[in-house]
N, C-alpha and C. Protein backbone atom coordinates (compact mmCIF):
# COMPACT_ATOMS: atom_id res chain seq x y z
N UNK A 1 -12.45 -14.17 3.80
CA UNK A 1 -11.08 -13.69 3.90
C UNK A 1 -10.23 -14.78 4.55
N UNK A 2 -9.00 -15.03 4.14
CA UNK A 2 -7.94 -16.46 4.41
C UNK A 2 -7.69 -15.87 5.74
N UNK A 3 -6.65 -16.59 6.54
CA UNK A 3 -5.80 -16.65 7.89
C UNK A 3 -4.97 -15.54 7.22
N UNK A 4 -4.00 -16.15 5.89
CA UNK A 4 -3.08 -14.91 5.58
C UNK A 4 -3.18 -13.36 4.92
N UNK A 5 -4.48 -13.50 5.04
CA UNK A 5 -5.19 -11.78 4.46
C UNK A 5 -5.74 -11.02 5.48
N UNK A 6 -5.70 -11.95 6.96
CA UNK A 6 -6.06 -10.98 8.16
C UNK A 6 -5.48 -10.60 8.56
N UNK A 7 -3.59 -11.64 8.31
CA UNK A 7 -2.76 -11.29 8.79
C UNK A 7 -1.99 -9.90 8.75
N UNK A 8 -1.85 -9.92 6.88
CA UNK A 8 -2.00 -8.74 6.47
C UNK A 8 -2.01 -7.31 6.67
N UNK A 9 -3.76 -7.58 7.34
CA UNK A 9 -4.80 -6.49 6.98
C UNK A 9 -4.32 -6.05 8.77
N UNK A 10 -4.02 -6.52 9.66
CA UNK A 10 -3.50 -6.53 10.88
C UNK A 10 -2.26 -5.82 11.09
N UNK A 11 -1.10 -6.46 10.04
CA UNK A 11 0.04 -6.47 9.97
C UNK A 11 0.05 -4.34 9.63
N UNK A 12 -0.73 -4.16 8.56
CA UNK A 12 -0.64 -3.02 7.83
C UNK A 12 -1.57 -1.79 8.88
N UNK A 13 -2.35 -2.36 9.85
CA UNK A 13 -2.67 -1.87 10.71
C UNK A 13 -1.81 -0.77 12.21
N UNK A 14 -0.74 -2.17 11.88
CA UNK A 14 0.02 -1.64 13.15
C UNK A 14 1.49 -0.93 12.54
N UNK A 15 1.52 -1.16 11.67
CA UNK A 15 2.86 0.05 11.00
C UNK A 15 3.26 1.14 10.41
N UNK A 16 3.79 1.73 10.51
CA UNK A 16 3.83 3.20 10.30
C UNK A 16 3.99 2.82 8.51
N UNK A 17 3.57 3.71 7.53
CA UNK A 17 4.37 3.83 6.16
C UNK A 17 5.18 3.55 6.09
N UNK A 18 6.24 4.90 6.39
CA UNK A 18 7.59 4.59 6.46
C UNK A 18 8.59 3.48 7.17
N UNK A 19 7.79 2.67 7.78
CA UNK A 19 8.58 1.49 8.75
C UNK A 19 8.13 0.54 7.63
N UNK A 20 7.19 0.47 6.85
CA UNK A 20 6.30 -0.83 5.94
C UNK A 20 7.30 -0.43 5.06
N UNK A 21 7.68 0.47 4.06
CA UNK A 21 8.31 0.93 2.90
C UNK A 21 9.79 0.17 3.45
N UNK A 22 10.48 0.44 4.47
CA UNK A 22 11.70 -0.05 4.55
C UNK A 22 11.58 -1.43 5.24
N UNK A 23 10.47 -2.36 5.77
CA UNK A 23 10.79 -3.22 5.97
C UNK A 23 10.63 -4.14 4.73
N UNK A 24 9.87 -3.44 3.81
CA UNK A 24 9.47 -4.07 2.17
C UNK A 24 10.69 -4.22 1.65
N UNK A 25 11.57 -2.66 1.23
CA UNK A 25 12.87 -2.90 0.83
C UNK A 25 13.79 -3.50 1.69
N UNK A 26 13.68 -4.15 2.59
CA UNK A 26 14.95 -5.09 3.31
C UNK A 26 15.78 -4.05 3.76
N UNK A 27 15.20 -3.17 4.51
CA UNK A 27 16.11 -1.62 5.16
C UNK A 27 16.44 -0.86 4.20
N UNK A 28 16.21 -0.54 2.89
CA UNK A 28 17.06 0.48 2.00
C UNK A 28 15.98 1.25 1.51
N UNK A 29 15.76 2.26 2.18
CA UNK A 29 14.82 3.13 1.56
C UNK A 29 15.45 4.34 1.29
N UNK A 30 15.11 4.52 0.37
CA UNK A 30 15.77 6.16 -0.51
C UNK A 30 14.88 7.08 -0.21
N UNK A 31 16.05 8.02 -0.43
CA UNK A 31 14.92 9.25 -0.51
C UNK A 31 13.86 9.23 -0.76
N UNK A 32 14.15 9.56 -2.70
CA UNK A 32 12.87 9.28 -3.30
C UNK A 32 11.61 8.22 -2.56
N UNK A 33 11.83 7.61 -2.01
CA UNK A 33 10.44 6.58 -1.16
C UNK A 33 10.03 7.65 -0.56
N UNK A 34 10.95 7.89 0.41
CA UNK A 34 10.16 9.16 1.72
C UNK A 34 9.66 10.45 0.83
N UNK A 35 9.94 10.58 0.45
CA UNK A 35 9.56 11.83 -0.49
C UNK A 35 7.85 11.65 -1.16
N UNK A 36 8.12 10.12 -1.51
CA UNK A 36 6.72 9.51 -2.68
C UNK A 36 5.38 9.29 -1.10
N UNK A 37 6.27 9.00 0.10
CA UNK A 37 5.17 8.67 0.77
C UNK A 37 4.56 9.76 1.45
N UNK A 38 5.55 11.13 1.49
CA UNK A 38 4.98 12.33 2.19
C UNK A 38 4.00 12.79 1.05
N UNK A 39 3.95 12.78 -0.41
CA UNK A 39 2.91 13.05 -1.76
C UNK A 39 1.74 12.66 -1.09
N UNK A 40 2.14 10.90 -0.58
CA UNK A 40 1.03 10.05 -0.32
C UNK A 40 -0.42 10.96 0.74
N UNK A 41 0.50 11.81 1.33
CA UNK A 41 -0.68 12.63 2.23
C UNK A 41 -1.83 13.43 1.72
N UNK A 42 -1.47 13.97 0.30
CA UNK A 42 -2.24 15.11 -0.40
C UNK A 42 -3.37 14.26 -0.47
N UNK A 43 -3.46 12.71 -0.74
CA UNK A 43 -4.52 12.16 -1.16
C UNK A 43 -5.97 11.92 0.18
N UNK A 44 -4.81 12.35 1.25
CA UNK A 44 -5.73 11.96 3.06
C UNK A 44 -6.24 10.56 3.00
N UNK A 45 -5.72 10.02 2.61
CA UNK A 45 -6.29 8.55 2.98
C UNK A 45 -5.64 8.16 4.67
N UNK A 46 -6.17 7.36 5.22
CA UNK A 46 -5.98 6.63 6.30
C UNK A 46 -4.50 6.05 6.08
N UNK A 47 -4.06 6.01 7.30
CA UNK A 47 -2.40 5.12 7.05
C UNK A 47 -2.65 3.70 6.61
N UNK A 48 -3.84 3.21 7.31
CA UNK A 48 -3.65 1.78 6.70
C UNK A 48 -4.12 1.51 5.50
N UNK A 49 -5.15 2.39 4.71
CA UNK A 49 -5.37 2.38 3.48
C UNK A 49 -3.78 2.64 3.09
N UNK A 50 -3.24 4.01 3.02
CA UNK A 50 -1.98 4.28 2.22
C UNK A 50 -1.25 2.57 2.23
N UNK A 51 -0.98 2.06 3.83
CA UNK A 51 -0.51 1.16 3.45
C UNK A 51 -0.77 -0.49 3.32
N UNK A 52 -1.74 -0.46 2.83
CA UNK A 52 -2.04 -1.85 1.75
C UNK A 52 -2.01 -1.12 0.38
N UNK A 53 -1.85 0.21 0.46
CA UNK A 53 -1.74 0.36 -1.47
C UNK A 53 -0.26 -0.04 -1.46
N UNK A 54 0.64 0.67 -0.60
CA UNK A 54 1.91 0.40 -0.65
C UNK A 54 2.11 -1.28 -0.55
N UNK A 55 1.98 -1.84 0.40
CA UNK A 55 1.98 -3.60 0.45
C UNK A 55 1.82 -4.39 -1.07
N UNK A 56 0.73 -3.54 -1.90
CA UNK A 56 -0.24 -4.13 -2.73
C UNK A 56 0.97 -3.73 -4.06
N UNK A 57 1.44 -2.29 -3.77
CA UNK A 57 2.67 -2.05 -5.26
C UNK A 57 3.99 -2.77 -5.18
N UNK A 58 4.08 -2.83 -4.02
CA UNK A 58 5.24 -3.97 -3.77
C UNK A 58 5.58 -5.45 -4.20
N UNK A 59 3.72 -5.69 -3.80
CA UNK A 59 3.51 -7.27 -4.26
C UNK A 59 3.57 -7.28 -5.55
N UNK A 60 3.11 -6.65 -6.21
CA UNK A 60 3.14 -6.50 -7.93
C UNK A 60 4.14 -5.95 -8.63
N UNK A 61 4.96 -5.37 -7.74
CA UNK A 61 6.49 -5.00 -8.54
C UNK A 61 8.11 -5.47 -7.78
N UNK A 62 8.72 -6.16 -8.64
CA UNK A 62 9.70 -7.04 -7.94
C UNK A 62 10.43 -6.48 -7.09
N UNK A 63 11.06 -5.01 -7.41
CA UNK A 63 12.31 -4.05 -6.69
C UNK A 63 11.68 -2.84 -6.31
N UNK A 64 11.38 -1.99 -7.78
CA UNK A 64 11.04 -0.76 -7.31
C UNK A 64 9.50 -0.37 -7.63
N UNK A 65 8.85 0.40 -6.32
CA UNK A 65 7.72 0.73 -6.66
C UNK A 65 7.58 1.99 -7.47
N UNK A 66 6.67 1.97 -8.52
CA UNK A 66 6.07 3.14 -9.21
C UNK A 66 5.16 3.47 -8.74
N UNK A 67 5.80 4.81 -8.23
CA UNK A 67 4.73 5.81 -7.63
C UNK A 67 3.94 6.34 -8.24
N UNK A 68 3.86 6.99 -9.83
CA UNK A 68 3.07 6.91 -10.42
C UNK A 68 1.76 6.56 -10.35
N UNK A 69 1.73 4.89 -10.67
CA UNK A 69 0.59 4.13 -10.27
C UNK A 69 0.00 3.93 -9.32
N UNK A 70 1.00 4.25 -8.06
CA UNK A 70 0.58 4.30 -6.69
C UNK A 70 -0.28 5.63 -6.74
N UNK A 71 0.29 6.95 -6.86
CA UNK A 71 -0.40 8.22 -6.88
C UNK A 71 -1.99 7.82 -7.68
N UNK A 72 -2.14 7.19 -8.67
CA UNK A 72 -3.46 6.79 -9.83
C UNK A 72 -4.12 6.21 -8.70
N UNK A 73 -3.78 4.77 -8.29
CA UNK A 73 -4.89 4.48 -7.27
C UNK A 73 -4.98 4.97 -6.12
N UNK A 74 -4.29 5.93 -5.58
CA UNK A 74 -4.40 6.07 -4.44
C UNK A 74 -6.03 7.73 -4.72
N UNK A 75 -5.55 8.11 -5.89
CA UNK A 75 -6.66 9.17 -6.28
C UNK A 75 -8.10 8.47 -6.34
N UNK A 76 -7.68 7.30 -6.81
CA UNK A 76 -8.67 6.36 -7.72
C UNK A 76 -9.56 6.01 -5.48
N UNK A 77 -8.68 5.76 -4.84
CA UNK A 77 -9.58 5.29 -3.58
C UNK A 77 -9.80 6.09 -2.80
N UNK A 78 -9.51 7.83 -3.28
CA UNK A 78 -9.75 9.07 -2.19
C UNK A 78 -10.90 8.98 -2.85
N UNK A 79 -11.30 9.12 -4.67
CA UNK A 79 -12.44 9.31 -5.02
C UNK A 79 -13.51 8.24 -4.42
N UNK A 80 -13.10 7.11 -4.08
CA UNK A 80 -14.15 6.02 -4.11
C UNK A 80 -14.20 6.40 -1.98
N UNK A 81 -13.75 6.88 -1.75
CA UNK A 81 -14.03 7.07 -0.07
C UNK A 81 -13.58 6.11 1.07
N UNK A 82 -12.36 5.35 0.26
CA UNK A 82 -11.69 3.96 1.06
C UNK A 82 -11.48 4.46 2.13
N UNK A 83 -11.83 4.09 3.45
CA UNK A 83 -11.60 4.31 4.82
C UNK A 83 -11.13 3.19 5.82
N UNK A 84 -10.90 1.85 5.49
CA UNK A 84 -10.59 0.80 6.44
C UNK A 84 -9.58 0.01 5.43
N UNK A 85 -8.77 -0.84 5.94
CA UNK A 85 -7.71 -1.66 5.32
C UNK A 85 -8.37 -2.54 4.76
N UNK A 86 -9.74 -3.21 5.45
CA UNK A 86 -10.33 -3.90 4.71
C UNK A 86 -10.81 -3.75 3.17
N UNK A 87 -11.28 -2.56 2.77
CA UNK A 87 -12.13 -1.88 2.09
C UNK A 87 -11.12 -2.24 0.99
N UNK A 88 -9.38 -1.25 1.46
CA UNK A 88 -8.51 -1.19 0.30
C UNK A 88 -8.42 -2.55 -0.12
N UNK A 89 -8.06 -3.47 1.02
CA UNK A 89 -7.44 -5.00 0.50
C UNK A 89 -8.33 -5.55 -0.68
N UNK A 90 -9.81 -5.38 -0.34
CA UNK A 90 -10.64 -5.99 -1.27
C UNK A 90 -10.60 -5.22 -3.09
N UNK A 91 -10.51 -4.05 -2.60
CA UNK A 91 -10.19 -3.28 -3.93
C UNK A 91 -9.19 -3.25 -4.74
N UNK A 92 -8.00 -3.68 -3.98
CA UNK A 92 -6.84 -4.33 -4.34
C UNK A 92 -7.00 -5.87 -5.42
N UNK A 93 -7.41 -6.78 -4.10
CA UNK A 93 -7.32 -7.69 -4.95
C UNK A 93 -8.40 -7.80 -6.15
N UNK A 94 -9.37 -7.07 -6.12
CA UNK A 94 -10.30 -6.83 -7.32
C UNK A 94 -9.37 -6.25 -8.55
N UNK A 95 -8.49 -5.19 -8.27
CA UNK A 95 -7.86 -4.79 -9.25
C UNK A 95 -6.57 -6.14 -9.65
N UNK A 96 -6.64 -6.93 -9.18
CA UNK A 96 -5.71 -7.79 -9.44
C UNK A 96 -3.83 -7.62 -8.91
N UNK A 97 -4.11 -6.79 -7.93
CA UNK A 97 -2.68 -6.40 -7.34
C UNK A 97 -1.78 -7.86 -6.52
N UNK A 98 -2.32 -8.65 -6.51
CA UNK A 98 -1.93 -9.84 -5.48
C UNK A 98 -2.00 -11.06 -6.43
N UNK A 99 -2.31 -10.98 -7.57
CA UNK A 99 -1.91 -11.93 -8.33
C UNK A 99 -0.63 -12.41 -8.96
N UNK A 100 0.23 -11.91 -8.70
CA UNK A 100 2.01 -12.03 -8.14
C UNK A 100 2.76 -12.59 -7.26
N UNK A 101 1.87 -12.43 -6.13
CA UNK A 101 2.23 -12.97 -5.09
C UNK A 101 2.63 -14.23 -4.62
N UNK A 102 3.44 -15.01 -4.41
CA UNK A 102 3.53 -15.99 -3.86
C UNK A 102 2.73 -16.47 -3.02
């Protein structure tokens, strides 16, 4: 794992969802976000799982995230039993979510 994937995995550790969602959008979070991230609970994942999926739809979509796809993997890592940020990050970049990224 790099310097900048611990940073990350650290970074997503210490923030709430909703503080990650609006510091992603540059302060403008809509409704609809808060709305997509309270869904995000039905799935019970860990906050820092929820957020490296969120980090991870961001990185792969320029403006707006599709929750949609977010809701798919986030089912896709309740089924698989993701419990640590680590776990998601790696499953992430396996799915190719960070290949966008700068």
């Amino acid at each position: 794992m790099t310097e900048d994937e611990r940073k990350i995995i650290t970074y997503v550790r210490e923030v709430s969802t909703a503080q990650l969602v609006q510091e992603l959008s540059d302060g403008k979070v809509l409704g609809t976000d808060l709305r997509a991230i309270g869904k995000l609970r039905l799935y019970r994942l860990p906050e820092e799982v929820k957020n490296v999926l969120i980090y991870c739809a961001k990185c792969k979509m320029s403006k707006h995230i599709n929750y949609r796809d977010v809701y798919k993997i986030a089912a896709r890592w309740n089924r698989l039993r993701v419990q640590t940020a680590e776990e998601a990050f790696e499953l992430a970049k396996q799915e190719g979510c960070f290949q966008q990224q700068k």
